[in-house]
Protein backbone atom coordinates (compact mmCIF):
# COMPACT_ATOMS: atom_id res chain seq x y z
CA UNK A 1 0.00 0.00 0.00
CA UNK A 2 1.54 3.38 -1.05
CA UNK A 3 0.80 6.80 0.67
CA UNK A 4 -0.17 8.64 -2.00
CA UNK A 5 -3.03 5.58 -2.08
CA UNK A 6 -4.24 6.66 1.27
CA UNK A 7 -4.21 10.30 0.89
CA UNK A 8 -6.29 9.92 -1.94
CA UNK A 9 -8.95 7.85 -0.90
CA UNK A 10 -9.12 9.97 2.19
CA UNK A 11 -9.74 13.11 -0.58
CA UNK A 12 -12.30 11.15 -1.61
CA UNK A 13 -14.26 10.92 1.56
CA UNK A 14 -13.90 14.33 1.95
CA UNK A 15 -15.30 14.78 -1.55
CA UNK A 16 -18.08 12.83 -0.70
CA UNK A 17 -18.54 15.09 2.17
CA UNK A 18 -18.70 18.26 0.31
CA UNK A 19 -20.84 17.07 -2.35
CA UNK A 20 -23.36 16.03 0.11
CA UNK A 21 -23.19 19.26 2.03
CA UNK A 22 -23.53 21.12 -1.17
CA UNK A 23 -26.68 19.20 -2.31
CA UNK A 24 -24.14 18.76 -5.54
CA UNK A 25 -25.45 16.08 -8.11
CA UNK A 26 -22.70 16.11 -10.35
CA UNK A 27 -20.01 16.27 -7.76
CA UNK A 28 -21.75 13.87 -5.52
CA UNK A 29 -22.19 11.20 -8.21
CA UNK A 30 -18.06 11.80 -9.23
CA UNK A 31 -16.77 9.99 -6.22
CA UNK A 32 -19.06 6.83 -7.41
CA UNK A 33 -18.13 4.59 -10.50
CA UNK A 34 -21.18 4.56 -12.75
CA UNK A 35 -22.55 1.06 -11.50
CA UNK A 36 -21.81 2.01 -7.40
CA UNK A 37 -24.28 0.34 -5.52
CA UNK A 38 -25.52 2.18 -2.40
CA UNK A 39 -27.35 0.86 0.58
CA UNK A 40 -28.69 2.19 3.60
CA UNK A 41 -29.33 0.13 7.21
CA UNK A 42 -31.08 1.38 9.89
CA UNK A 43 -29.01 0.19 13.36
CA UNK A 44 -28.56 -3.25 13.75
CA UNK A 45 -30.48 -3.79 10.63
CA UNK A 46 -29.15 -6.78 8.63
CA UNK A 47 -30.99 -5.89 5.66
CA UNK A 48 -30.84 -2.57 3.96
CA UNK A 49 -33.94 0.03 3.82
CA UNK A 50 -32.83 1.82 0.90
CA UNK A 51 -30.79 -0.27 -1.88
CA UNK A 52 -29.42 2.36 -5.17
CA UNK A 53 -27.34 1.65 -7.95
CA UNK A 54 -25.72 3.41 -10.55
CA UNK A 55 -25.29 7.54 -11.19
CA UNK A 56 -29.00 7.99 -12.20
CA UNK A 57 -30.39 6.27 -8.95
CA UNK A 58 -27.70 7.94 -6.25
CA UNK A 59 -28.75 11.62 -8.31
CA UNK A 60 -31.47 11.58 -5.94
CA UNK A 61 -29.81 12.05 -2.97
CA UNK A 62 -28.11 15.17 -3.16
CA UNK A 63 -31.75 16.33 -4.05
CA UNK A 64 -33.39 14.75 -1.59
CA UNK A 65 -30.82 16.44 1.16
CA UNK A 66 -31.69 19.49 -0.56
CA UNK A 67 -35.64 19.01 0.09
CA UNK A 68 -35.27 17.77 3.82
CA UNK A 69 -32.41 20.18 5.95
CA UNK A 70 -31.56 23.77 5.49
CA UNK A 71 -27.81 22.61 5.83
CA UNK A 72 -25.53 19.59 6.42
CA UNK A 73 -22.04 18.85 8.16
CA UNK A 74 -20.47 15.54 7.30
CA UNK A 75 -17.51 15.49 9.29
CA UNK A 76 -15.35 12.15 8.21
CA UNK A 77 -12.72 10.53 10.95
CA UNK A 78 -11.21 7.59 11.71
CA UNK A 79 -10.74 6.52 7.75
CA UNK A 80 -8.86 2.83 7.47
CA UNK A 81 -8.40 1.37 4.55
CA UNK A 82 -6.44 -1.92 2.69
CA UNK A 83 -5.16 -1.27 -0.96
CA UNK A 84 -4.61 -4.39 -3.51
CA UNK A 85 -3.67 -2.67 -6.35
CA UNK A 86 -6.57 -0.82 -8.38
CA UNK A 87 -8.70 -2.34 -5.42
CA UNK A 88 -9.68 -1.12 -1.66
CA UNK A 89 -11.61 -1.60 0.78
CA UNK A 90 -12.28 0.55 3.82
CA UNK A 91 -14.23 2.29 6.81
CA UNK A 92 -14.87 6.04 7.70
CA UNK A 93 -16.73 6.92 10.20
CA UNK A 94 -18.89 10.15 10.12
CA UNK A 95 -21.06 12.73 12.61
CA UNK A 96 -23.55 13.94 10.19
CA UNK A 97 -25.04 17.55 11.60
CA UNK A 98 -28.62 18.16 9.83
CA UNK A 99 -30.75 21.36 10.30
CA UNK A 100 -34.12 20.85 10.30
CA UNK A 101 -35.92 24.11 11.87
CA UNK A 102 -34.86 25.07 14.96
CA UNK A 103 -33.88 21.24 15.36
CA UNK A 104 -30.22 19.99 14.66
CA UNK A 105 -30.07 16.17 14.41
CA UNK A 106 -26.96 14.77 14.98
CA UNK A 107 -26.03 10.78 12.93
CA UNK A 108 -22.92 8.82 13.45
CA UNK A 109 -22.68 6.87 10.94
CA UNK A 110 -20.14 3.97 9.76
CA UNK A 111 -19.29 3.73 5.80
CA UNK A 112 -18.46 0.59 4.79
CA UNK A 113 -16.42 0.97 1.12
CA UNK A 114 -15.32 -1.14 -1.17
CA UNK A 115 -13.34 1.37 -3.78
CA UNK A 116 -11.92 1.10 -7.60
CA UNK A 117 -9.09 3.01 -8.99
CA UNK A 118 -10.81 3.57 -12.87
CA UNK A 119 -9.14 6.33 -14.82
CA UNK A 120 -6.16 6.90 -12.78
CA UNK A 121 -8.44 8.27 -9.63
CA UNK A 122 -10.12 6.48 -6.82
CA UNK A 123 -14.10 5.87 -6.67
CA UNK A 124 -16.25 4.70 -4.57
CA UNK A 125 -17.87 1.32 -5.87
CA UNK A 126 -19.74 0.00 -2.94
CA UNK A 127 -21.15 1.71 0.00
CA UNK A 128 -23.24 0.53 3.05
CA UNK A 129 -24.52 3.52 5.14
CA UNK A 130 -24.58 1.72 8.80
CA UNK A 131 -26.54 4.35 11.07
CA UNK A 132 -25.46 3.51 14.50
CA UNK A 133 -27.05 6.34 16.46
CA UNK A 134 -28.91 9.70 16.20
CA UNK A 135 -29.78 12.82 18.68
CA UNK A 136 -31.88 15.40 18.20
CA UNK A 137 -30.83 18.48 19.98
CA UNK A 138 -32.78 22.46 19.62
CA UNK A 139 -30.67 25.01 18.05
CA UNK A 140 -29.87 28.68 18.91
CA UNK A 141 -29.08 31.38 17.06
CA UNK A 142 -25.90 32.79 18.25
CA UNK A 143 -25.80 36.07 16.11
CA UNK A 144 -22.50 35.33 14.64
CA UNK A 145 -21.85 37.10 11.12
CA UNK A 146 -24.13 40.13 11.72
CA UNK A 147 -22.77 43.43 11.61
C-alpha cells in the first residue's frame, strides 16, 4: 500500500462530504463509479432500507438532502483502509449535523467501502450507510456574522 493511495482515498471521503453538504449532483455522483451500488441500514439492521445503484439512482440524494435540511455537516474521521492494487476496501466513520428548523439532528454513521481506482483516480464502488445512532438536539441562534 503506497501513501499517495491513502491520501487519496481519504480526498475522496472528503469529496463525498462536500458534495453532500452542497446538495451537488454532479459532484456527488463523481466519487461513485457509474454502476456504485448504495445501501442504507437502519441500526442493527441486517438488511438494507434503501438499496441504489448506478449515477441515475444515487442523483437523488443530493436532491433529496436538498428538500429535507436547510444545511448539512459531514464530518469524516477515523478513515482505514487496505489497498490491492486498483482495489480497496475501507471504513470512515462520520457525525452527520442536519438542520431541520430550529432542530439539529446529529447521525454517526459507519461507511463501509469497497473502492476502484478507474481512470487513474479512486471511486467509490460500494457503500453501506450503517446508522449507529442519532440525537436530536434544539438550536440557537448565536448572532454570529451580523454586523
Amino acid at each position: 500500500m503506497h501513501e499517495r493511495d491513502v491520501v487519496e482515498l481519504n480526498q475522496l471521503a472528503y469529496r463525498y462530504a462536500a458534495a453532500v453538504d452542497a446538495c451537488d449532483v454532479a459532484l456527488f455522483q463523481s466519487v461513485f463509479t457509474p454502476d456504485a451500488r448504495l445501501r442504507s441500514y437502519h441500526p442493527e439492521a441486517a438488511e438494507p432500507f434503501a438499496d441504489l445503484t448506478g449515477h441515475a439512482q444515487l442523483a437523488t440524494i443530493p436532491n433529496t438532502m436538498r428538500g429535507m435540511y436547510r444545511a448539512t455537516t459531514h464530518m469524516m474521521t477515523n478513515h482505514l483502509v487496505e489497498v490491492d492494487g486498483d482495489e480497496a476496501s475501507g471504513q470512515v466513520l462520520c457525525t452527520a449535523r442536519h438542520l431541520e428548523g430550529a432542530s439539529s439532528i446529529n447521525v454517526i454513521i459507519r461507511y463501509v467501502d469497497r473502492y476502484a481506482r478507474t481512470g487513474g483516480e479512486w471511486r467509490i464502488a460500494d457503500r453501506q450507510i450503517r446508522f449507529l445512532w442519532s440525537e436530536r438536539h434544539d438550536v440557537t441562534d448565536s448572532g454570529m456574522g451580523r454586523g
